[in-house]
N, C-alpha and C. Protein backbone atom coordinates (compact mmCIF):
# COMPACT_ATOMS: atom_id res chain seq x y z
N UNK A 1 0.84 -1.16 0.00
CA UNK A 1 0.00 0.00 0.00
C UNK A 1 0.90 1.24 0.00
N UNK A 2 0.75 2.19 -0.87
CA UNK A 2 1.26 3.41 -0.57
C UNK A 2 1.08 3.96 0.54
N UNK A 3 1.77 4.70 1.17
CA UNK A 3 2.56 5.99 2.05
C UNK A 3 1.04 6.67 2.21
N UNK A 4 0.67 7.31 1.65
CA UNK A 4 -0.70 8.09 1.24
C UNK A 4 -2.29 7.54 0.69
N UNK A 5 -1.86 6.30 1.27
CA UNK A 5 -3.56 5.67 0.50
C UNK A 5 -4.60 6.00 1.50
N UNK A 6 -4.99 6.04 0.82
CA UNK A 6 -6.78 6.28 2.13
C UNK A 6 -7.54 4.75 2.29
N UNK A 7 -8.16 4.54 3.29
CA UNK A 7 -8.56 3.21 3.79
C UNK A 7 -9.80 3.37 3.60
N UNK A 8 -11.05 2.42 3.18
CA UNK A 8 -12.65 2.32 3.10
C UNK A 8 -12.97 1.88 4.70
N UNK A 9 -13.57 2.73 5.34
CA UNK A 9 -13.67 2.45 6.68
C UNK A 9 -15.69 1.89 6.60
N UNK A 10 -15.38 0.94 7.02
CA UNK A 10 -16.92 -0.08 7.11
C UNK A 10 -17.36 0.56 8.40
N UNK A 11 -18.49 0.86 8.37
CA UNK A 11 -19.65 1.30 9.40
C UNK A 11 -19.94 -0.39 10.09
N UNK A 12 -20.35 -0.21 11.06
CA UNK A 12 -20.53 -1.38 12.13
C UNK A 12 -22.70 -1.13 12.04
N UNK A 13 -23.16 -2.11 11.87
CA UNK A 13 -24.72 -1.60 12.14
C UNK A 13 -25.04 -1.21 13.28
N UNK A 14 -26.20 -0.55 13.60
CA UNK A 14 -26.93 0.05 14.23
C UNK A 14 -27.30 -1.48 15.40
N UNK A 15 -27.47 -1.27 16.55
CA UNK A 15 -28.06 -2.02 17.47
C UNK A 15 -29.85 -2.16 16.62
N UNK A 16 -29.86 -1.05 16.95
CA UNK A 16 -32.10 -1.27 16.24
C UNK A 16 -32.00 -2.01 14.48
N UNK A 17 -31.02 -1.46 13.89
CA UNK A 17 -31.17 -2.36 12.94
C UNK A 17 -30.89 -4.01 12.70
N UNK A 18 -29.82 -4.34 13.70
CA UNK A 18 -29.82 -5.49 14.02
C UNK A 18 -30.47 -6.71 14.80
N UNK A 19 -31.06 -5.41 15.73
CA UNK A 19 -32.56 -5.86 16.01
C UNK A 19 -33.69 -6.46 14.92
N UNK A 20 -33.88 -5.17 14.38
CA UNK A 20 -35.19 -5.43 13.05
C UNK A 20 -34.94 -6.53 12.47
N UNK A 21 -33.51 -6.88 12.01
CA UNK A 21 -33.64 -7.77 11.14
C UNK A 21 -33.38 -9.73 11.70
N UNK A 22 -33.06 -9.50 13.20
CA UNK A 22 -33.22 -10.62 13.61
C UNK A 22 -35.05 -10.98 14.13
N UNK A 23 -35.16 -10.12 13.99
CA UNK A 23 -37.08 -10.06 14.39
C UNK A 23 -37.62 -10.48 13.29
N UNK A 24 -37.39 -10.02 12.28
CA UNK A 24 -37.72 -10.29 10.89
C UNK A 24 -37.94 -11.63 10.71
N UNK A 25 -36.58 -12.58 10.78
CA UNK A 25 -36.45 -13.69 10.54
C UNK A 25 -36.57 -14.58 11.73
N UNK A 26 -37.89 -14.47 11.83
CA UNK A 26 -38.60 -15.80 12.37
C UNK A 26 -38.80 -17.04 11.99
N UNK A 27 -39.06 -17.94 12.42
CA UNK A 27 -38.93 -19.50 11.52
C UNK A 27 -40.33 -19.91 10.90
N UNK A 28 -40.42 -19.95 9.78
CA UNK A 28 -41.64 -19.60 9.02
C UNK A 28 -42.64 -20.99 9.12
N UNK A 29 -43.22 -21.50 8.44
CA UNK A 29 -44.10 -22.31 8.96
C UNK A 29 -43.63 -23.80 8.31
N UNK A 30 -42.91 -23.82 7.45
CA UNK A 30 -41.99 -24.93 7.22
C UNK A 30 -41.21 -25.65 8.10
N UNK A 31 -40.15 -24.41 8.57
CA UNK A 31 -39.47 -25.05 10.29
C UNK A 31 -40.31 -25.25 11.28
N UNK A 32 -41.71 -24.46 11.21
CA UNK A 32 -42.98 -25.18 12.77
C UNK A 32 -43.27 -26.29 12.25
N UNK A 33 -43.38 -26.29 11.19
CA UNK A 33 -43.69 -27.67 11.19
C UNK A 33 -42.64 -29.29 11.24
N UNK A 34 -41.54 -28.87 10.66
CA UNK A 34 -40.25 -29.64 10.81
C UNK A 34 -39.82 -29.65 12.58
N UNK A 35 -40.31 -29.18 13.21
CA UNK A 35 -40.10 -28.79 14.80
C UNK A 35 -40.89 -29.56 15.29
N UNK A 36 -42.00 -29.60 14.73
CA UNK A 36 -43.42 -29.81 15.27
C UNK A 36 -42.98 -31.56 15.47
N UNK A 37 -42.55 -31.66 14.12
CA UNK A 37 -42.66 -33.39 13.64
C UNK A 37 -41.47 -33.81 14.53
N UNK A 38 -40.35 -33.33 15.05
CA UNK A 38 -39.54 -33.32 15.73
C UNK A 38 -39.71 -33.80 16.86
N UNK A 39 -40.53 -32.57 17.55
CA UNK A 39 -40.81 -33.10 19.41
C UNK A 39 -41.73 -34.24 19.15
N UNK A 40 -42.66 -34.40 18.40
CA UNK A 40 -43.56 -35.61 18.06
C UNK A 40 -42.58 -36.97 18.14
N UNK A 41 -41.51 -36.57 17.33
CA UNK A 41 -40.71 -38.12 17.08
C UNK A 41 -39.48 -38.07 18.36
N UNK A 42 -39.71 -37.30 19.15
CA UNK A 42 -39.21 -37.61 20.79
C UNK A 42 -39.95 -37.81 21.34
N UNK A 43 -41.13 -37.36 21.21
CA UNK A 43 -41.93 -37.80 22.41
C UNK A 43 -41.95 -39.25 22.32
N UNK A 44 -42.44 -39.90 21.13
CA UNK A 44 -42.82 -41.07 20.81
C UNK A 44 -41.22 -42.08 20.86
N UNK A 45 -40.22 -41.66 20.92
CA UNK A 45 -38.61 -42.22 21.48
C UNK A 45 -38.95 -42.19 22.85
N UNK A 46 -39.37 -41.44 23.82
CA UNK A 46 -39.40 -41.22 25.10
C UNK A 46 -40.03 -42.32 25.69
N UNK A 47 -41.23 -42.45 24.91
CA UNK A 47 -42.07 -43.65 25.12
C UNK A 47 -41.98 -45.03 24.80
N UNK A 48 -40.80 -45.16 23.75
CA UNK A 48 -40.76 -46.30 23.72
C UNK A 48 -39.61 -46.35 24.60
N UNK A 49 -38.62 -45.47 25.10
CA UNK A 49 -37.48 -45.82 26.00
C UNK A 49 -38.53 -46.44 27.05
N UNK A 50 -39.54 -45.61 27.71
CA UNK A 50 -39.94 -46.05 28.91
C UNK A 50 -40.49 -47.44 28.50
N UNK A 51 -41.62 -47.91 27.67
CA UNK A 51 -41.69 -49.34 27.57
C UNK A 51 -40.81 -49.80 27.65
N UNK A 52 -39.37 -49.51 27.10
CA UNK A 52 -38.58 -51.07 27.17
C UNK A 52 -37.74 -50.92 28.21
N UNK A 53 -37.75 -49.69 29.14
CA UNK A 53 -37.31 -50.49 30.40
C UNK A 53 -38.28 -51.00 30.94
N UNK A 54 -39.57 -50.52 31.05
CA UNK A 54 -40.47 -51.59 32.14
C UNK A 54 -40.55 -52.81 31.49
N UNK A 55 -40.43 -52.57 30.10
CA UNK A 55 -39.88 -54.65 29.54
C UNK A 55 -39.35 -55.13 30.69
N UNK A 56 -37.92 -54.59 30.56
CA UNK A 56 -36.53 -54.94 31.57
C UNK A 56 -36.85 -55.23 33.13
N UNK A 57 -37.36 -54.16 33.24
CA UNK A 57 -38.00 -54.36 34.82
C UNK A 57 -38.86 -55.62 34.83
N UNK A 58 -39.88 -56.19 33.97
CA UNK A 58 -40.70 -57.36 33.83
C UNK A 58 -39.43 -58.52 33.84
N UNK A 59 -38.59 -58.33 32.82
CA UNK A 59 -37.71 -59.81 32.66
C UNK A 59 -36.82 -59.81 33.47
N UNK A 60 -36.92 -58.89 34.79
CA UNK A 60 -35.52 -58.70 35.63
C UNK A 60 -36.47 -59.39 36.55
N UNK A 61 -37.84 -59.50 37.02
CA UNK A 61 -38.58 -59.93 37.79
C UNK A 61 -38.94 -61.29 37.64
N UNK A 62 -39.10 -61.31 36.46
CA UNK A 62 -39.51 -63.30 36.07
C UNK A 62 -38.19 -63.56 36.37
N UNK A 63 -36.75 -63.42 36.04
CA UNK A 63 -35.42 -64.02 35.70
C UNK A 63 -35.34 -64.17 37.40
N UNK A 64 -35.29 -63.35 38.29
CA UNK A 64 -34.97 -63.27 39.97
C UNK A 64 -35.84 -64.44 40.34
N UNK A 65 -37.50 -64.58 39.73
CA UNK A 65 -38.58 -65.61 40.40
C UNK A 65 -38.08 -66.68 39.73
N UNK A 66 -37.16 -67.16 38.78
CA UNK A 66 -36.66 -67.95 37.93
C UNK A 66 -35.71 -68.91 39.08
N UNK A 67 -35.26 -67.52 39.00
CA UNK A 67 -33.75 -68.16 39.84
C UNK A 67 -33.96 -68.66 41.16
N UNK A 68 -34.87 -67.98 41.91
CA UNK A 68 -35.25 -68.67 43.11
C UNK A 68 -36.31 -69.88 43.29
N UNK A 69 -36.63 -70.39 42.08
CA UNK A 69 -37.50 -71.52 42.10
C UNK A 69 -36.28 -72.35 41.57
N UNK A 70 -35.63 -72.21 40.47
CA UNK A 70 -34.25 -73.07 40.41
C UNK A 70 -33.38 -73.21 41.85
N UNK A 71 -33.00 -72.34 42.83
CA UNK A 71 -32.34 -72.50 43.55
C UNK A 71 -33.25 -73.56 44.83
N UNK A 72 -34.43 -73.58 45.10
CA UNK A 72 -35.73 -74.34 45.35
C UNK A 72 -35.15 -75.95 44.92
N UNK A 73 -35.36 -76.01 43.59
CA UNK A 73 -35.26 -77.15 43.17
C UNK A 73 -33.63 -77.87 43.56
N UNK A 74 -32.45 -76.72 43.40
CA UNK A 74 -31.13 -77.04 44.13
C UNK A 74 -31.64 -77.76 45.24
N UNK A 75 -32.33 -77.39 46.02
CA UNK A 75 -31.81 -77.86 47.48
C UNK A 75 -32.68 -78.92 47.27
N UNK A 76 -33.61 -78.95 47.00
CA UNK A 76 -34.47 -80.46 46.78
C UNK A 76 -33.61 -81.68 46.06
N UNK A 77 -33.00 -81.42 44.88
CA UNK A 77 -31.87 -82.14 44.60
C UNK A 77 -30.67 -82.68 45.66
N UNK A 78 -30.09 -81.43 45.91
CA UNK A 78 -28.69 -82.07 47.37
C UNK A 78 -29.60 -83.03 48.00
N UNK A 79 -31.01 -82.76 48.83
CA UNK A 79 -31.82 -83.55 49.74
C UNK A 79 -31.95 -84.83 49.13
N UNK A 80 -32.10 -84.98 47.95
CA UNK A 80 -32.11 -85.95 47.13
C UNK A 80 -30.87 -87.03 47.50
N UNK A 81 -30.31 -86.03 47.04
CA UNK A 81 -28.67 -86.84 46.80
C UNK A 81 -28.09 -87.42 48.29
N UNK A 82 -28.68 -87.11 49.05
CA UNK A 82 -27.70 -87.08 50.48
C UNK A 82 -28.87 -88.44 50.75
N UNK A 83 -30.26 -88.32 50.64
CA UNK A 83 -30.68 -89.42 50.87
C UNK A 83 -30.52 -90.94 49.74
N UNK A 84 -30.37 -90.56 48.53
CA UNK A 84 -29.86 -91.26 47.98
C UNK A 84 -28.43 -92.08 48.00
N UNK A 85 -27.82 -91.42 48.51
CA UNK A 85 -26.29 -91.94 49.19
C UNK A 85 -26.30 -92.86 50.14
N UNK A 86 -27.18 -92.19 51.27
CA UNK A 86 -27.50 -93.23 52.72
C UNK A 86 -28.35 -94.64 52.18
N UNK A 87 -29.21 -94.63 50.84
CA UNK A 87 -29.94 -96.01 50.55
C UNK A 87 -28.69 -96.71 50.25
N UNK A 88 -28.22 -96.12 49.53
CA UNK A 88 -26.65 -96.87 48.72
C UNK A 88 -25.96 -97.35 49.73
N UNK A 89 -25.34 -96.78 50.75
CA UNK A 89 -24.74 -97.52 51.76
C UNK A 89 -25.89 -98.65 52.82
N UNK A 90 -26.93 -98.26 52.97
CA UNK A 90 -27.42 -99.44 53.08
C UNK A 90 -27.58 -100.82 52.24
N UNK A 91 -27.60 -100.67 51.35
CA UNK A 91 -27.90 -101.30 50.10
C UNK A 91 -26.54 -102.40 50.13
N UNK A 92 -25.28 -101.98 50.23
CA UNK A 92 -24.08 -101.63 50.57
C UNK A 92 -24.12 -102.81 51.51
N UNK A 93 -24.53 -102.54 53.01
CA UNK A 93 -24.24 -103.28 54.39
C UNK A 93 -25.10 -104.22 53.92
N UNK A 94 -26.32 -104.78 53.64
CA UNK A 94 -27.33 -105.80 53.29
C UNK A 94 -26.58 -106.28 52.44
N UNK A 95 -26.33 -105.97 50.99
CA UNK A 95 -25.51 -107.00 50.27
C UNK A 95 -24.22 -107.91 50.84
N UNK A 96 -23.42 -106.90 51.67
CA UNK A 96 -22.51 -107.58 52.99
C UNK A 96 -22.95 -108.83 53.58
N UNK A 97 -24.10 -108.43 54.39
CA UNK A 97 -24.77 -109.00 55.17
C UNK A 97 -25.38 -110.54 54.93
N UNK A 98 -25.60 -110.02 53.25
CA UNK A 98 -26.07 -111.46 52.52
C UNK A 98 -24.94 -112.42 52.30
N UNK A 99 -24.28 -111.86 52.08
CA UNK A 99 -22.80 -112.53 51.46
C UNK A 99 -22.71 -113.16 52.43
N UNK A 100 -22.72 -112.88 53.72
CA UNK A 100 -21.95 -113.34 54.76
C UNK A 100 -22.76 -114.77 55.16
N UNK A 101 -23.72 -114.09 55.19
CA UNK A 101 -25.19 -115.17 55.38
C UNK A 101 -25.23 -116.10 54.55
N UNK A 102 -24.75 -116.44 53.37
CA UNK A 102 -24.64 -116.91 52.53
C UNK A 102 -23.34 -118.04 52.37
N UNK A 103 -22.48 -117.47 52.60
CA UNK A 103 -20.87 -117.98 52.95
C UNK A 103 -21.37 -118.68 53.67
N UNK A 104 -21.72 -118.79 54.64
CA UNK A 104 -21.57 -119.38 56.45
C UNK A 104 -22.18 -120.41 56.59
């Protein structure tokens, strides 16, 4: 730039005019309606979030009543087994018993 040039000095707008023209441009009825369809398709996300946790909450409730009728049946089993053991060792001493009876 030359020594002597003169500069174009830009004006800054007016506060009220920058006003007017953000007032102006309101969101016309295209974006209400693109808005509209918007919160509609959250609301209806919102709702299905909440169904599928109370799904969760349902299969967290059967799975717990699950588990404690399986754990039910555990101990009925061991009871099983512990009396099943004691026939066996009887079973066990009588076959002895025969043998012996038998031998003699």
């Amino acid at each position: 730039m030359p020594p002597h040039a003169s500069a174009d000095i830009i004006l800054f707008p007016r506060r009220e005019a920058v006003a007017s023209r953000t007032s102006a441009a309101k969101p016309g009825p295209r974006l209400d309606d693109a808005l509209a369809a918007l919160n509609a398709a959250l609301a209806c996300q919102r709702d299905a979030v909440a169904s599928w946790r109370g799904a969760l909450a349902n299969l967290n409730a059967s799975v717990s009543a699950l588990s404690g009728t399986m754990q039910g049946y555990q101990g009925n089993l061991d009871t099983l087994a512990v009396d099943i053991a004691a026939l066996k060792a009887d079973t066990v001493r009588l076959e002895q018993w025969a043998d012996k009876a038998t031998a003699g």
